[in-house]
N, C-alpha and C. Protein backbone atom coordinates (compact mmCIF):
# COMPACT_ATOMS: atom_id res chain seq x y z
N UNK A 1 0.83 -1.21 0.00
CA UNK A 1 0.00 0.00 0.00
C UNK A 1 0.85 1.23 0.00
N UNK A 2 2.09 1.48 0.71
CA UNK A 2 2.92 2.49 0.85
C UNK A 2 3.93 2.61 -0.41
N UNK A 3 4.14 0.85 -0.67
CA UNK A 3 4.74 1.51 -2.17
C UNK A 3 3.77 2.04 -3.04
N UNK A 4 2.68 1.80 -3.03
CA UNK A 4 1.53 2.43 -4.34
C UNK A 4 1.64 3.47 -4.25
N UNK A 5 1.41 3.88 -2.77
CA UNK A 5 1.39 5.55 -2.81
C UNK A 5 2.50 6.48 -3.24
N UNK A 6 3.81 5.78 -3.02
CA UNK A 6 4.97 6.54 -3.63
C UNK A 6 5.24 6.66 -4.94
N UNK A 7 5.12 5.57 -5.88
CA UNK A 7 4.80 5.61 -7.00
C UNK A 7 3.57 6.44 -7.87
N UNK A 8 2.38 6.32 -7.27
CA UNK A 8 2.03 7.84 -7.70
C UNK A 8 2.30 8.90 -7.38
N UNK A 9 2.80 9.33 -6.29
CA UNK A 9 3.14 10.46 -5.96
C UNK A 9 4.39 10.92 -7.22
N UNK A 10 5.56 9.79 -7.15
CA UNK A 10 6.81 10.14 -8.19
C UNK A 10 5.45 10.36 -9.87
N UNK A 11 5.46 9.63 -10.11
CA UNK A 11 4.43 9.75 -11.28
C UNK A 11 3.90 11.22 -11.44
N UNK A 12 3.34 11.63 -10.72
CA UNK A 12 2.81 13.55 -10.24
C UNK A 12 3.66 14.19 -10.40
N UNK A 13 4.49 14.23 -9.38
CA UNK A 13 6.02 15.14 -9.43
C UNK A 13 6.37 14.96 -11.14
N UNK A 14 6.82 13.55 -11.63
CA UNK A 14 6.70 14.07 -13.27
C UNK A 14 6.63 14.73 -13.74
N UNK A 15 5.22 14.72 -13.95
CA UNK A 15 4.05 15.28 -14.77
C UNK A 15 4.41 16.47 -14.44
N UNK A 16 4.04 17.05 -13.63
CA UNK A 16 4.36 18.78 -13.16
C UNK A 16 5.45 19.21 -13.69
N UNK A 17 6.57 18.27 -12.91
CA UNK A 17 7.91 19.03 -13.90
C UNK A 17 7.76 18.92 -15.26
N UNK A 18 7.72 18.12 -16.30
CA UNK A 18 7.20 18.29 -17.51
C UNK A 18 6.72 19.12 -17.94
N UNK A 19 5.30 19.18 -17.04
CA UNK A 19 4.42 19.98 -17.33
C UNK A 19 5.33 21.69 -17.26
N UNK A 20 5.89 22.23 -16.65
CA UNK A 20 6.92 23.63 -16.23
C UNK A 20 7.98 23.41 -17.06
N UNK A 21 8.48 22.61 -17.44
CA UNK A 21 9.71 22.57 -18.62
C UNK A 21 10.59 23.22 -17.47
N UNK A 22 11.33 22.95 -17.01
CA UNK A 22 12.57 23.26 -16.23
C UNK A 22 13.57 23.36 -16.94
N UNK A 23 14.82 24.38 -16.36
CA UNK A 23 15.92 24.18 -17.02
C UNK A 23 16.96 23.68 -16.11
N UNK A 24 18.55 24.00 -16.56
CA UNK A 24 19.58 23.23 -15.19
C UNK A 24 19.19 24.28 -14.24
N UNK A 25 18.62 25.17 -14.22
CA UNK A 25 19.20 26.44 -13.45
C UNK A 25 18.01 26.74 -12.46
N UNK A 26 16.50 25.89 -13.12
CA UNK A 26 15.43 25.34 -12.03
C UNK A 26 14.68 26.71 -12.48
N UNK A 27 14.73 27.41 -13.38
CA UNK A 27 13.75 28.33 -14.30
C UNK A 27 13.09 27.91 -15.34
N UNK A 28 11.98 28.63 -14.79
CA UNK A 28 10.61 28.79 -15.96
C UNK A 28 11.38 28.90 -17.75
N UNK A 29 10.96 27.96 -18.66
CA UNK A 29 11.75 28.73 -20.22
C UNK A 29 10.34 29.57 -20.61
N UNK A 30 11.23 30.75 -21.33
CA UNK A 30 10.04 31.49 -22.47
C UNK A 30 9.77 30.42 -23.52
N UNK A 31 8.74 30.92 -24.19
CA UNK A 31 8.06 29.92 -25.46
C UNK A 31 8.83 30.65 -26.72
N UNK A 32 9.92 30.00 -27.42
CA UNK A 32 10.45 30.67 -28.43
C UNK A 32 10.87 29.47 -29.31
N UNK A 33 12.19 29.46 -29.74
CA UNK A 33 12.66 28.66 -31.00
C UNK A 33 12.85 27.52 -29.80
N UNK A 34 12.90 26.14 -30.60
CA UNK A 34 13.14 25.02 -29.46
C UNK A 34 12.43 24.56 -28.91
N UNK A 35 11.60 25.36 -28.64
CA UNK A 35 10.45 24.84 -27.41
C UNK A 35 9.39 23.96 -27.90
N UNK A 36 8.36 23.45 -27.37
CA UNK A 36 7.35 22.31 -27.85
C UNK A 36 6.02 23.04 -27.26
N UNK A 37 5.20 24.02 -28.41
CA UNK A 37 4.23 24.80 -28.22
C UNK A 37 2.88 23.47 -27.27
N UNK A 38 2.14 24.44 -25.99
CA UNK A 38 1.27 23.45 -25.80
C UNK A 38 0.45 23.51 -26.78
N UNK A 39 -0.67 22.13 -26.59
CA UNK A 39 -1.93 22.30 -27.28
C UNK A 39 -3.10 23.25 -26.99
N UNK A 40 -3.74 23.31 -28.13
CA UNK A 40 -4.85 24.48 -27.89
C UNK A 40 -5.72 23.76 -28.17
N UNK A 41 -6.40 24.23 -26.50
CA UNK A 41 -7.93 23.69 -26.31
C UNK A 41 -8.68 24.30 -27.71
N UNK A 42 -10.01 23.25 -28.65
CA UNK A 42 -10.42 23.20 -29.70
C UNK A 42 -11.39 23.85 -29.35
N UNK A 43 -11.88 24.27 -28.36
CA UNK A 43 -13.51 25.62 -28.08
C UNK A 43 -12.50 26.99 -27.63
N UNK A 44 -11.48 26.74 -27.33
CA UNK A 44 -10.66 28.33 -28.08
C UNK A 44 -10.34 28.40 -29.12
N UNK A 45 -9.60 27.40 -30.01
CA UNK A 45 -10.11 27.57 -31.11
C UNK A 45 -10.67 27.97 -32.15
N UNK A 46 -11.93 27.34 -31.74
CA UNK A 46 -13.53 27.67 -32.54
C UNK A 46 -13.67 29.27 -32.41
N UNK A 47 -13.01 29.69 -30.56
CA UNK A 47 -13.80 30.84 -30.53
C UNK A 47 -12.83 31.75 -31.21
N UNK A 48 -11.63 31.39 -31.84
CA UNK A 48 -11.08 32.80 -32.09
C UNK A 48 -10.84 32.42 -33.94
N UNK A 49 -11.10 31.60 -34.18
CA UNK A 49 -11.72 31.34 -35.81
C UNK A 49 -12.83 31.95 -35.98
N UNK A 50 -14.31 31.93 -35.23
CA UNK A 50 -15.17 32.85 -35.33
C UNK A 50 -14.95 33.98 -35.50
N UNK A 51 -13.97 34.38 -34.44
CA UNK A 51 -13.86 36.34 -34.63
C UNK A 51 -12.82 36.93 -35.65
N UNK A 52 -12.58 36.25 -36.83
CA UNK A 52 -11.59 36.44 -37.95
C UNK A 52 -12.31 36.97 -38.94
N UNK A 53 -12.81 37.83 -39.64
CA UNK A 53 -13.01 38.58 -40.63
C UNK A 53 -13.01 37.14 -42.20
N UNK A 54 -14.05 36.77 -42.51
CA UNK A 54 -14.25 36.00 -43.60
C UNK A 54 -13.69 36.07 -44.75
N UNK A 55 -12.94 35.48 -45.80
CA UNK A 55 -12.93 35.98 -46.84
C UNK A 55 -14.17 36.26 -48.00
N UNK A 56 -14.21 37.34 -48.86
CA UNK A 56 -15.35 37.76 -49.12
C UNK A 56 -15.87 36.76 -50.06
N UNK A 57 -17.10 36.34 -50.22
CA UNK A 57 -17.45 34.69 -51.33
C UNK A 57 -17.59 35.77 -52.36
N UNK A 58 -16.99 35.15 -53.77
CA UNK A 58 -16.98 35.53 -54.65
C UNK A 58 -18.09 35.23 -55.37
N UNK A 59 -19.41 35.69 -56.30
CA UNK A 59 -20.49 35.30 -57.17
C UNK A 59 -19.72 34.87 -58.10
N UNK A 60 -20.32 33.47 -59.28
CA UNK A 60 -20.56 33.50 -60.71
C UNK A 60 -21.18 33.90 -61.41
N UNK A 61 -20.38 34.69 -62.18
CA UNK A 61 -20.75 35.67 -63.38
C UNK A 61 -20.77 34.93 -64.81
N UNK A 62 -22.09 34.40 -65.04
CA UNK A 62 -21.75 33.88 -66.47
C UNK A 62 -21.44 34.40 -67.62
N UNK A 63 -20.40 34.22 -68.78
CA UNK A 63 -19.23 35.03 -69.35
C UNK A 63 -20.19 35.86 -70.40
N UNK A 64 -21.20 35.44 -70.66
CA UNK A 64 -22.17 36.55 -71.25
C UNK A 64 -22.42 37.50 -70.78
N UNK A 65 -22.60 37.67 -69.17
CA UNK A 65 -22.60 38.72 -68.55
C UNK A 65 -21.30 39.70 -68.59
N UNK A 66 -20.33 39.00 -68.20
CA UNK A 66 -19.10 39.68 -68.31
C UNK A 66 -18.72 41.04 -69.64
N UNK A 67 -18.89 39.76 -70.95
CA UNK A 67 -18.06 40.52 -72.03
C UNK A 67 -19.40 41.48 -72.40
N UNK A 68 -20.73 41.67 -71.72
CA UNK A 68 -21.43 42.49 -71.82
C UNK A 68 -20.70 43.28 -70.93
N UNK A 69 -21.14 43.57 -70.09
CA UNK A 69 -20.21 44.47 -68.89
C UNK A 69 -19.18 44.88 -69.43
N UNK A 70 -18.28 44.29 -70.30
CA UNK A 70 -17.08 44.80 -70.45
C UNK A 70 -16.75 45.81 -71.94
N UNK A 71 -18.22 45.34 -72.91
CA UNK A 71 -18.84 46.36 -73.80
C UNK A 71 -19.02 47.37 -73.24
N UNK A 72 -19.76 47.41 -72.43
CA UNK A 72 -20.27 48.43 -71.70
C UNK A 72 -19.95 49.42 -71.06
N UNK A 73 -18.66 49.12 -70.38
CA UNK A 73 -17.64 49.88 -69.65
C UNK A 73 -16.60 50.58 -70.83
N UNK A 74 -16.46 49.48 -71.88
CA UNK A 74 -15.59 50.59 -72.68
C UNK A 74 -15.63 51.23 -73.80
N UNK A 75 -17.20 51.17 -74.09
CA UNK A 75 -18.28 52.20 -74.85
C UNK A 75 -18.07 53.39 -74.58
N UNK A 76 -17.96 54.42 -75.69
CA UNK A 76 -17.55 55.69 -75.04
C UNK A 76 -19.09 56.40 -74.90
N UNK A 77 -19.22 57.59 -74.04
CA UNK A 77 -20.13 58.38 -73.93
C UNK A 77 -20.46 58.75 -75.34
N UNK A 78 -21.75 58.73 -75.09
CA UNK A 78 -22.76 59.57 -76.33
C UNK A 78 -22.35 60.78 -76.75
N UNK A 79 -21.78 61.51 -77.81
CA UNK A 79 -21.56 62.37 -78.41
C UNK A 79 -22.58 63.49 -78.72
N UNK A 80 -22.48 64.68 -79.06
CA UNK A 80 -23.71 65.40 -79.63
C UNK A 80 -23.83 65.36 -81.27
N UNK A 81 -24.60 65.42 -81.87
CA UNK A 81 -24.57 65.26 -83.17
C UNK A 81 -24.11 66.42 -84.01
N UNK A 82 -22.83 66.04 -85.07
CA UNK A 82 -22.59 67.26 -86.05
C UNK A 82 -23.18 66.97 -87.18
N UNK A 83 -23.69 68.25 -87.49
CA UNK A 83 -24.16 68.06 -88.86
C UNK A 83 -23.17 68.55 -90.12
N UNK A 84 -22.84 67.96 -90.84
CA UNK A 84 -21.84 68.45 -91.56
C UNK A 84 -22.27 68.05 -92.87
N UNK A 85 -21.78 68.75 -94.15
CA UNK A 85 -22.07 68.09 -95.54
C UNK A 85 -22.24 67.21 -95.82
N UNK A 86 -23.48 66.77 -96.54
CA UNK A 86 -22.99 65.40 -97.38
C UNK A 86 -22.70 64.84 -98.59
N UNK A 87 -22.52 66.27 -99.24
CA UNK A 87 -21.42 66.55 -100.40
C UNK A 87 -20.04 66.17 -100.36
N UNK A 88 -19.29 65.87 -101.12
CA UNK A 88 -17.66 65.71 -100.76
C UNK A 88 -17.17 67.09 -101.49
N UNK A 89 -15.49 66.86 -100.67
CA UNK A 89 -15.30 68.51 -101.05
C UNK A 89 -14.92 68.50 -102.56
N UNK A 90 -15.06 69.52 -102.91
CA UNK A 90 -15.06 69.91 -104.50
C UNK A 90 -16.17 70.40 -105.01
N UNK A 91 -16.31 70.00 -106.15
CA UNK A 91 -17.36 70.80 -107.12
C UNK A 91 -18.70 69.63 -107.13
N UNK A 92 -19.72 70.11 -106.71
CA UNK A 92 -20.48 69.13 -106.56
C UNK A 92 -21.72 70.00 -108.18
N UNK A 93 -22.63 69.42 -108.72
CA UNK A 93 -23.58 69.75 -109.82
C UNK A 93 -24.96 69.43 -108.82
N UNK A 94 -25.99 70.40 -108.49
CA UNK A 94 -26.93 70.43 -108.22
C UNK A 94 -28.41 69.75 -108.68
N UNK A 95 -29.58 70.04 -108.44
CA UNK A 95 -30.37 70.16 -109.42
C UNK A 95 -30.69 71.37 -109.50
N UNK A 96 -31.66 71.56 -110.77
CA UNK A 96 -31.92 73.00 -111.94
C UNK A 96 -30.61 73.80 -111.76
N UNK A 97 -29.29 73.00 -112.45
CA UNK A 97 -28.18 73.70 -112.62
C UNK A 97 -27.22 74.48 -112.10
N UNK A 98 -27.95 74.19 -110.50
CA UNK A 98 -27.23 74.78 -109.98
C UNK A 98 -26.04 73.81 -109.11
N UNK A 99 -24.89 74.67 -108.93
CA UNK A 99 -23.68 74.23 -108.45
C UNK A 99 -23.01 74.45 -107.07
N UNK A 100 -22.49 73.49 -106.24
CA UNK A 100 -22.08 73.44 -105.03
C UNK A 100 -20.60 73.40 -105.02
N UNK A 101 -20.10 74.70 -103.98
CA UNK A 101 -18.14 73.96 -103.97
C UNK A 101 -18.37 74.28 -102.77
N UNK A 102 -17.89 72.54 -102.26
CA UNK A 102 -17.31 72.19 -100.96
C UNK A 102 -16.37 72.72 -100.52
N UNK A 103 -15.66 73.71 -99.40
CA UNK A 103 -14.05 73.70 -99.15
C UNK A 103 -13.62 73.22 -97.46
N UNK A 104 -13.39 72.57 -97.23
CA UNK A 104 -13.50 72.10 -95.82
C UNK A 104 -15.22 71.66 -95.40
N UNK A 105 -15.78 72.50 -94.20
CA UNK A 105 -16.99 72.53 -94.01
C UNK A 105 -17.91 73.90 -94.41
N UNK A 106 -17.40 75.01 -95.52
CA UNK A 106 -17.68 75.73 -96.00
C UNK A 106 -18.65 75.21 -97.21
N UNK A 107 -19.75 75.68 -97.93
CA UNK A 107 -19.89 75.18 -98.51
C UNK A 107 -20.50 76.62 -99.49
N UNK A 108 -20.36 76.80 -100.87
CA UNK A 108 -20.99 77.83 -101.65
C UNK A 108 -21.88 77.06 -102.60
N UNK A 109 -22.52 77.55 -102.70
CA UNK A 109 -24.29 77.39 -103.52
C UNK A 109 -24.09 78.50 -104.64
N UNK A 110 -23.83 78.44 -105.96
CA UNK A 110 -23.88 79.53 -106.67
C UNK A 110 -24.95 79.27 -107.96
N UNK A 111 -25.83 80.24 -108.24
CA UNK A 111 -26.54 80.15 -109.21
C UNK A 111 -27.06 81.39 -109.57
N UNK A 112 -25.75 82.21 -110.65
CA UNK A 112 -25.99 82.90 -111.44
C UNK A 112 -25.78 82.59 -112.58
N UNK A 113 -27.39 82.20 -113.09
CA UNK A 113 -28.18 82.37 -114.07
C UNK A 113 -29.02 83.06 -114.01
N UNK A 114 -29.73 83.21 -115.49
CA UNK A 114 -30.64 84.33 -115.72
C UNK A 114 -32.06 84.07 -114.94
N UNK A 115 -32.23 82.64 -114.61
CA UNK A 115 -33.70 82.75 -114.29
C UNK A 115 -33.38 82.67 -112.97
N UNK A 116 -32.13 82.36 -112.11
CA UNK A 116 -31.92 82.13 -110.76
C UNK A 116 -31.97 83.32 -109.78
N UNK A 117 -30.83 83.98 -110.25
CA UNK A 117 -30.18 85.33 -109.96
C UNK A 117 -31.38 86.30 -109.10
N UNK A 118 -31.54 86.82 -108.57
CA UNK A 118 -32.37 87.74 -107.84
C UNK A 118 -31.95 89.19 -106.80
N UNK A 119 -33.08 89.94 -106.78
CA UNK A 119 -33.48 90.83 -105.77
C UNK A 119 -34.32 90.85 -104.59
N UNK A 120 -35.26 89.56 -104.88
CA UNK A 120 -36.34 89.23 -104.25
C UNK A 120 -35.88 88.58 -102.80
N UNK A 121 -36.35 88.28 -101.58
CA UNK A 121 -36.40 88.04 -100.84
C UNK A 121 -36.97 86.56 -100.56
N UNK A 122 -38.35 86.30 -101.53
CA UNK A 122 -39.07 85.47 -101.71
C UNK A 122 -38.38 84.10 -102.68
N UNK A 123 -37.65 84.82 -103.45
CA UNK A 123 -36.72 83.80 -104.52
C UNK A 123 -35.80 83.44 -104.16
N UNK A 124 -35.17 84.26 -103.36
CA UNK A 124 -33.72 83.85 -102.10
C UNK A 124 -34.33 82.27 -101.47
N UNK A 125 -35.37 82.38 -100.93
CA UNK A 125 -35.38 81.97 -99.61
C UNK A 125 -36.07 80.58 -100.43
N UNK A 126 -36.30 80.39 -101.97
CA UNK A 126 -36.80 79.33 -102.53
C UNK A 126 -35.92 78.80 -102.59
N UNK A 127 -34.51 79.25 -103.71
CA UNK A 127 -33.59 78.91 -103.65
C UNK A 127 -32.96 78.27 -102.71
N UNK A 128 -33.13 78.26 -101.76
CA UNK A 128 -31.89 78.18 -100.17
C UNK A 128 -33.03 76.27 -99.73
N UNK A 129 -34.26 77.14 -99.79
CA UNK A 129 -34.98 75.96 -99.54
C UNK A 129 -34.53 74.84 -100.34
N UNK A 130 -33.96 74.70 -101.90
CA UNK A 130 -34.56 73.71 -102.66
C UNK A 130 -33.21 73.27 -102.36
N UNK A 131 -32.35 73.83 -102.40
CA UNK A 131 -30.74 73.91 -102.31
C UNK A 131 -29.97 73.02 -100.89
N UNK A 132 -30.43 73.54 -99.46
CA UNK A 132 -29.84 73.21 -98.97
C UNK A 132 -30.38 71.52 -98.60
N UNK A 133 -31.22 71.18 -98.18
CA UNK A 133 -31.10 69.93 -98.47
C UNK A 133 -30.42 69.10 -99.02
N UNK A 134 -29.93 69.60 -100.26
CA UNK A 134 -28.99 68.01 -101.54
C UNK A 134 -27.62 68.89 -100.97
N UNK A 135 -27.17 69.92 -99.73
CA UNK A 135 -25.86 70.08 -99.28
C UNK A 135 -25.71 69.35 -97.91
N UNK A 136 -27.22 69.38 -97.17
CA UNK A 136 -26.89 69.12 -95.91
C UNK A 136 -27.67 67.73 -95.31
N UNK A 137 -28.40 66.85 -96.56
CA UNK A 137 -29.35 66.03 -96.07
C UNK A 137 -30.46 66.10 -95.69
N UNK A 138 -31.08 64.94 -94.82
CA UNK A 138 -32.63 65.09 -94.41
C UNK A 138 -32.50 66.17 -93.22
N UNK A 139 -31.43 66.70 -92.62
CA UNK A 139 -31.45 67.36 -91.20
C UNK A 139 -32.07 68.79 -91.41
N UNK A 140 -31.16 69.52 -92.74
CA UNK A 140 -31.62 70.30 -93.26
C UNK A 140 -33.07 70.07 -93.80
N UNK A 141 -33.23 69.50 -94.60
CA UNK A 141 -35.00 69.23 -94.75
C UNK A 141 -35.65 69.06 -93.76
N UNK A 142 -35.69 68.66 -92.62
CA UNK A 142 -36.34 69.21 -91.74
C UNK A 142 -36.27 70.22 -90.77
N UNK A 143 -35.15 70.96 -90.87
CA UNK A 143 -35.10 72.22 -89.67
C UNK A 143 -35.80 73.37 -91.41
N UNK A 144 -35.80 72.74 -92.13
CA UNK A 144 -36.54 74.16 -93.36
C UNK A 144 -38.06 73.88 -93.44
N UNK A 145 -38.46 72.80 -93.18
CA UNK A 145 -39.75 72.15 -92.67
C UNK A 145 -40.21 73.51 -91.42
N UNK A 146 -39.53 73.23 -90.67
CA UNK A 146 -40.22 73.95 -89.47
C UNK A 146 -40.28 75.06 -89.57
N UNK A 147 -38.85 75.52 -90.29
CA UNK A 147 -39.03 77.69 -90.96
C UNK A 147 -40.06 77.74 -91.66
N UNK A 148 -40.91 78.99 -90.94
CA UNK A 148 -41.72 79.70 -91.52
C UNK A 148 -41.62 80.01 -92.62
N UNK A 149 -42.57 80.26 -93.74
CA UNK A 149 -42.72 80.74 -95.27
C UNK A 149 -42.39 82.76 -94.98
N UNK A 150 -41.20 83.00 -95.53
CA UNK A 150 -41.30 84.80 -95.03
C UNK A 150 -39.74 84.83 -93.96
N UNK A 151 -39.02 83.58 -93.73
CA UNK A 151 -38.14 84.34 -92.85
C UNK A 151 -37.47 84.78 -93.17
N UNK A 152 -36.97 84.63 -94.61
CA UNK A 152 -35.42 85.25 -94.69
C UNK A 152 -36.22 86.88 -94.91
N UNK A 153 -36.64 87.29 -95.67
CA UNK A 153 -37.31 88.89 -95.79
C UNK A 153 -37.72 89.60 -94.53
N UNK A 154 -38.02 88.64 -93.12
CA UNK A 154 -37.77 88.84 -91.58
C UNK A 154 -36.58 89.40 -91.36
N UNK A 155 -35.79 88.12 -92.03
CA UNK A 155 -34.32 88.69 -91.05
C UNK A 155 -33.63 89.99 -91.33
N UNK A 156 -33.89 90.45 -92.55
CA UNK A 156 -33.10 91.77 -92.98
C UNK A 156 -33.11 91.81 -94.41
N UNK A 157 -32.49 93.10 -94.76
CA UNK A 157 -32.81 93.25 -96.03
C UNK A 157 -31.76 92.69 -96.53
N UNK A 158 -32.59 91.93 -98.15
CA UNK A 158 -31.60 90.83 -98.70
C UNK A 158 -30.26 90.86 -99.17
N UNK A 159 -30.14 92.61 -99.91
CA UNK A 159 -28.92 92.83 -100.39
C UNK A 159 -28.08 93.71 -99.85
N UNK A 160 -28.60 94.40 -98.62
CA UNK A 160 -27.82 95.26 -97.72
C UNK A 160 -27.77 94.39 -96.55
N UNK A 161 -27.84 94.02 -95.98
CA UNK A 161 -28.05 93.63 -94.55
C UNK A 161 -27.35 92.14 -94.46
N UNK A 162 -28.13 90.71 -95.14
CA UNK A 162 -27.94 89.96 -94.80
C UNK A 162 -26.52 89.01 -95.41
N UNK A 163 -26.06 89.88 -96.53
CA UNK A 163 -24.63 89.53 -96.72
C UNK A 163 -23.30 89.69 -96.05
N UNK A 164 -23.34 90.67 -95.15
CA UNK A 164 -22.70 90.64 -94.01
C UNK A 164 -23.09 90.25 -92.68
N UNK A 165 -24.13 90.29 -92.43
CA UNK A 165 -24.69 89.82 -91.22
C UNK A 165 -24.86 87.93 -91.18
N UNK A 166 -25.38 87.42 -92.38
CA UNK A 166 -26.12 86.08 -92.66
C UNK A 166 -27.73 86.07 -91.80
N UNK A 167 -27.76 84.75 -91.90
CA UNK A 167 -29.24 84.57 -91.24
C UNK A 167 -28.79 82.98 -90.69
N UNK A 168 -29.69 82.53 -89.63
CA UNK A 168 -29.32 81.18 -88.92
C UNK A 168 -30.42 80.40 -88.75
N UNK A 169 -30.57 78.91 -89.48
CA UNK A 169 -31.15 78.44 -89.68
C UNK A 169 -31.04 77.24 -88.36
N UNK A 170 -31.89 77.07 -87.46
CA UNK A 170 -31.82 75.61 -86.44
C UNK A 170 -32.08 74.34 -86.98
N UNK A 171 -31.39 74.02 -86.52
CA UNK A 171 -31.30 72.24 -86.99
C UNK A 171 -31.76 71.19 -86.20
N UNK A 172 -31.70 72.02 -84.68
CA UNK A 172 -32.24 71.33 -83.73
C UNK A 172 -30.69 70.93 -83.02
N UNK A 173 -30.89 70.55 -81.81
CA UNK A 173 -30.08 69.89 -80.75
C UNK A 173 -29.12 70.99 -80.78
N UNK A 174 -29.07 71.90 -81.03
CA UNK A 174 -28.22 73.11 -80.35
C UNK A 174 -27.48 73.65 -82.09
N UNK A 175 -27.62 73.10 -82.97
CA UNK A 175 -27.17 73.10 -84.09
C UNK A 175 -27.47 73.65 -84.94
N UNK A 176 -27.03 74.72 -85.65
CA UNK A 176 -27.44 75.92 -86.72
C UNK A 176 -26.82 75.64 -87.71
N UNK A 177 -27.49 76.07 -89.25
CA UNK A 177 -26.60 76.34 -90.47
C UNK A 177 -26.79 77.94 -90.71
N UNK A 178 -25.92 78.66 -90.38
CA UNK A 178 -25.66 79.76 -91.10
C UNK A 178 -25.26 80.14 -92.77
N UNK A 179 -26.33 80.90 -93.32
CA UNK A 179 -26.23 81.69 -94.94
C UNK A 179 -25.79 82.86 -94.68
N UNK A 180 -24.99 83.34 -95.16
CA UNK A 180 -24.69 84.57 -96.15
C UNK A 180 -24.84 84.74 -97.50
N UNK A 181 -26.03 85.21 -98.05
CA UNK A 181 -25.83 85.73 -99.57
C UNK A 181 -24.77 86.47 -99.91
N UNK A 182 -24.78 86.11 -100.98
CA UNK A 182 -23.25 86.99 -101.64
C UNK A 182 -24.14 87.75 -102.94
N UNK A 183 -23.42 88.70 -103.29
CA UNK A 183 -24.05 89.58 -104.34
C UNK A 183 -23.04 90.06 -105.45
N UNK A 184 -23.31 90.58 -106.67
CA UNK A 184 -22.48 90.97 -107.63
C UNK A 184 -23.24 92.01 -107.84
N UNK A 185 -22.31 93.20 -109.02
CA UNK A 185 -22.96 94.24 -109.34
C UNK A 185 -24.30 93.72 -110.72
N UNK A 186 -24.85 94.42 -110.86
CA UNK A 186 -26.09 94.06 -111.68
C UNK A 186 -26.46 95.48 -112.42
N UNK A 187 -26.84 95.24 -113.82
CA UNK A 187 -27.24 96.39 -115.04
C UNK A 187 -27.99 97.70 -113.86
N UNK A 188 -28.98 96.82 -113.09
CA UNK A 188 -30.01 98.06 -112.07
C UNK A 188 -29.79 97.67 -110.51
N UNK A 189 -28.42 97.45 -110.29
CA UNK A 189 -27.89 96.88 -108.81
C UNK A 189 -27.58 96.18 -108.91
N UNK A 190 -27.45 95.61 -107.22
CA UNK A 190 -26.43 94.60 -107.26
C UNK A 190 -27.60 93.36 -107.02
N UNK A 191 -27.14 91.97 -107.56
CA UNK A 191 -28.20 90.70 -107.43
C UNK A 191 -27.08 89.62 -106.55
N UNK A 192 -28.07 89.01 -106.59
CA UNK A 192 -27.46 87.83 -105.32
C UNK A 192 -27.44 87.09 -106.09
N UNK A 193 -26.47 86.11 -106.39
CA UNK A 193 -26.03 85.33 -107.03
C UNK A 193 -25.40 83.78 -106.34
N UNK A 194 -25.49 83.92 -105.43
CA UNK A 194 -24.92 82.48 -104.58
C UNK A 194 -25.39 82.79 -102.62
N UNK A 195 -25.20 82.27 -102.27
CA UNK A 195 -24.66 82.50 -100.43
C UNK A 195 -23.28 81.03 -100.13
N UNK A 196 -22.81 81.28 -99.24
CA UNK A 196 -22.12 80.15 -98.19
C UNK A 196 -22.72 79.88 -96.96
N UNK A 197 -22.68 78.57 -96.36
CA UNK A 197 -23.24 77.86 -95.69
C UNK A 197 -22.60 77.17 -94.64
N UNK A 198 -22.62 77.22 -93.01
CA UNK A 198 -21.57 76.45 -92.32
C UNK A 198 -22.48 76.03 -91.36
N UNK A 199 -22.40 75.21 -90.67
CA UNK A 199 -23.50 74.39 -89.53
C UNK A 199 -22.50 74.05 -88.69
N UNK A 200 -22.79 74.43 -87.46
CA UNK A 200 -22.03 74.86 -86.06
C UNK A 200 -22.76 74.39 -85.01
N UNK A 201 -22.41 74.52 -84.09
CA UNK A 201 -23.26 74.21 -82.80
C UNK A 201 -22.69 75.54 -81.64
């Protein structure tokens, strides 16, 4: 019975020392290189795996979605619309004989002939009508759609006034074509014989 008891007792003493890691010198060691880390209880653990910040779950994106998205992103912004000739530059031939020269986005309308040529206000503004369209397209046909019958004889007088001044025709979306008639001398004055044309915003 007395040896049992000594034998567990030595058995204890063991364990403890083990358990303290002793050195020769009968000191506690720090936990560093060498040493034999204890185990970690598995509900500490758990509890400090819980309080770790997740990594974020990533969705599937099926690749139709993607290379849409990726149209999409490198689509450029919507532009405003220019209206510009749709003549090429040079010498363009009209209809009823009359003639267009392109020079950049300048464009001249000339039609001096005998039945073209004018003083009138009313014949100007036929002219310009029938004209600018086959320079500027359907845009022009419809911002001359919406001008009133009478504007150019509104805007000023035809052979003093509106050859230096012009007149400005809307196109819509912020977009104008500006005329200037041009004039030559004539037997009983001077007649208008062409204008130039530029569409701006």
């Amino acid at each position: 019975m007395a040896l049992g008891m000594v034998v567990a007792v030595g058995i204890a003493a063991v364990g403890a020392w083990r358990a303290r890691g002793v050195t020769s010198g009968g000191q506690g060691t720090t936990a560093g290189a060498g040493t034999i880390a204890a185990p970690v209880d598995s509900a500490v653990l758990e509890e400090q795996v819980a309080g770790t910040p997740q990594p974020t779950e990533l969705s599937a994106v099926p690749v139709s979605q993607v290379a849409q998205d990726a149209g999409t992103a490198s689509s450029p912004a919507p532009t405003a619309r220019v209206l510009a000739p749709v003549i090429p530059v040079g010498r363009t031939m009209l209809r009823d004989t009359m003639v267009a020269e392109r020079m950049g986005d300048t464009v001249r309308v000339s039609f001096d002939l005998l039945l073209s040529r004018t003083r009138r206000p009313e014949k100007f503004e036929a002219i310009m009508r029938a004209t600018l369209p086959q320079v500027y397209g359907a845009a022009a046909d419809s911002a001359l759609r919406s001008l009133p019958q009478g504007s150019v004889a509104r805007a000023g007088d035809l052979i003093a006034t509106l050859p230096e001044r012009g007149l400005r025709i809307s196109a819509g979306d912020g977009t104008t074509i500006a005329v200037w008639p041009e004039t030559r001398a004539g037997r009983d004055g001077p007649l208008v014989i062409a204008y130039r044309a530029f569409a701006s915003q």
